[in-house]
Protein backbone atom coordinates (compact mmCIF):
# COMPACT_ATOMS: atom_id res chain seq x y z
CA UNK A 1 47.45 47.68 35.89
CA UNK A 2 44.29 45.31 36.28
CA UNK A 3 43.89 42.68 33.40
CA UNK A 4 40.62 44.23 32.74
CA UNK A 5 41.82 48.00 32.22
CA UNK A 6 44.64 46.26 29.80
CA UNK A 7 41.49 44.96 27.56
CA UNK A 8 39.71 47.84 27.38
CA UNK A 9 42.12 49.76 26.23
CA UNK A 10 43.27 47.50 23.69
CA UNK A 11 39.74 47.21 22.35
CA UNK A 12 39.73 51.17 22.46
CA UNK A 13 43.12 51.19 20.67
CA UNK A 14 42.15 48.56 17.79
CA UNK A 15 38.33 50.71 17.88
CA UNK A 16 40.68 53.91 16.65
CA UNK A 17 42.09 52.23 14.16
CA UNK A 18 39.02 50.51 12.33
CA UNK A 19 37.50 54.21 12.84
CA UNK A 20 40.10 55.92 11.03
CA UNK A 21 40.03 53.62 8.15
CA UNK A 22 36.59 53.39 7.96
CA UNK A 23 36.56 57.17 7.55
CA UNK A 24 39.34 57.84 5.68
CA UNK A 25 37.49 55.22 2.92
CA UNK A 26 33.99 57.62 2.81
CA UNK A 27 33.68 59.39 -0.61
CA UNK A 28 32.69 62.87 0.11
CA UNK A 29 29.23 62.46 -1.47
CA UNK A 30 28.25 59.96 1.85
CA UNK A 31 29.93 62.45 4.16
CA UNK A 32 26.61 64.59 5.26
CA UNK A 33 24.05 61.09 5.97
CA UNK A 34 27.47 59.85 8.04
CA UNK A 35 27.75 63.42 10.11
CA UNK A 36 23.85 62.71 10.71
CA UNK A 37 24.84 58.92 12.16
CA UNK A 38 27.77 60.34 14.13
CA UNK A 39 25.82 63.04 15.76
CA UNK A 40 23.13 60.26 16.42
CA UNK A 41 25.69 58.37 18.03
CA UNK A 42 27.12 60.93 19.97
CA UNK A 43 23.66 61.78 21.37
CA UNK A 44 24.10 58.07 22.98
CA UNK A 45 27.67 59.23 24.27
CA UNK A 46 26.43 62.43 25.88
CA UNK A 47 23.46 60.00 27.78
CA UNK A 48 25.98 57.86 28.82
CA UNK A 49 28.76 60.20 30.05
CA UNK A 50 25.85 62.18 32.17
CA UNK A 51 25.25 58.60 34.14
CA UNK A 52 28.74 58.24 34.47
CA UNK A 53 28.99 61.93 35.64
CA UNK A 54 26.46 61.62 37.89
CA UNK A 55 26.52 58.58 39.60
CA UNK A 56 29.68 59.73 41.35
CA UNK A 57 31.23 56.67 41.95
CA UNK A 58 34.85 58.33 42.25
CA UNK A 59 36.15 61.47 41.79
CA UNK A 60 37.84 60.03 38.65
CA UNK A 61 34.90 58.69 36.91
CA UNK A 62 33.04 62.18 37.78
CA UNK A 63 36.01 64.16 36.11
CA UNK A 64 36.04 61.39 33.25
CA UNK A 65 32.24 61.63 32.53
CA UNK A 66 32.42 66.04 32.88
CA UNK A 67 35.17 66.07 29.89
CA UNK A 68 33.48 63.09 27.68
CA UNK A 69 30.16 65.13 28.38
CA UNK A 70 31.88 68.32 27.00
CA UNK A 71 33.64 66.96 23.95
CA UNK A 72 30.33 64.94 22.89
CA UNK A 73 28.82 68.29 22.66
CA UNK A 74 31.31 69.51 20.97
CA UNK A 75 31.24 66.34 18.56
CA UNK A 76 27.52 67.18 18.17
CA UNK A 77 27.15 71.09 18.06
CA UNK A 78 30.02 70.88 14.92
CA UNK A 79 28.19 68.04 13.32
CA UNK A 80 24.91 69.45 13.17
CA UNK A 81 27.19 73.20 11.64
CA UNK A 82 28.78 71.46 9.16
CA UNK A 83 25.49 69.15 8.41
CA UNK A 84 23.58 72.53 7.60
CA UNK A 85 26.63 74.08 6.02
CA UNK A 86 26.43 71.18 3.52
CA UNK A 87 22.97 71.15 2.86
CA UNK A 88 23.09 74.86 2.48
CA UNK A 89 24.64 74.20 -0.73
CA UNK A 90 22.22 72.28 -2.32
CA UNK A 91 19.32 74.52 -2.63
CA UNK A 92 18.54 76.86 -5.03
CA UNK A 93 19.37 79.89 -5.06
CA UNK A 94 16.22 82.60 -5.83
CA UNK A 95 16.26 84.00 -9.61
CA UNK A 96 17.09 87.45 -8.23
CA UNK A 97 20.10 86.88 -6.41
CA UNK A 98 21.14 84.71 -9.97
């Protein structure tokens, strides 16, 4: 393995790790304007994996970018369920269904 590749995926492994604790630290009342960030940040993900996609520089990356592509949309299609599902819950209800 190349030097660099060993880097990267120590900063990746050491990224997990902050993540998790980050998350497992959020009360639940901060949890829907966090899904909002995350989605926002995924957004940047999907951009990024499409250039990576598409550029086409190996077969690798192209396979690479296809399946970060389809788990960012994933990432963001659940966010943006369980965003609304949240906020559902918050409004009021009409008196007749009371």
């Amino acid at each position: 393995m190349s030097e660099g590749l060993v880097i990267l995926l120590v900063i990746f492994v050491l990224a997990m790790f902050v993540g998790f604790e980050v998350i497992t630290k959020v009360s639940p009342t901060l949890h829907t304007p966090l899904m909002s960030g995350s989605n926002a940040i995924s957004g940047i993900t999907i951009i990024g994996s499409m250039v990576v996609a598409g550029m086409g520089a190996t077969t690798l990356a192209t396979i690479f970018g296809v399946i970060a592509v389809a788990f960012a949309m994933i990432n963001v299609v659940g966010g943006y369920v369980v965003t609304d599902r949240m906020l559902q819950m918050f409004k009021r209800k009409p008196e007749a269904e009371r």
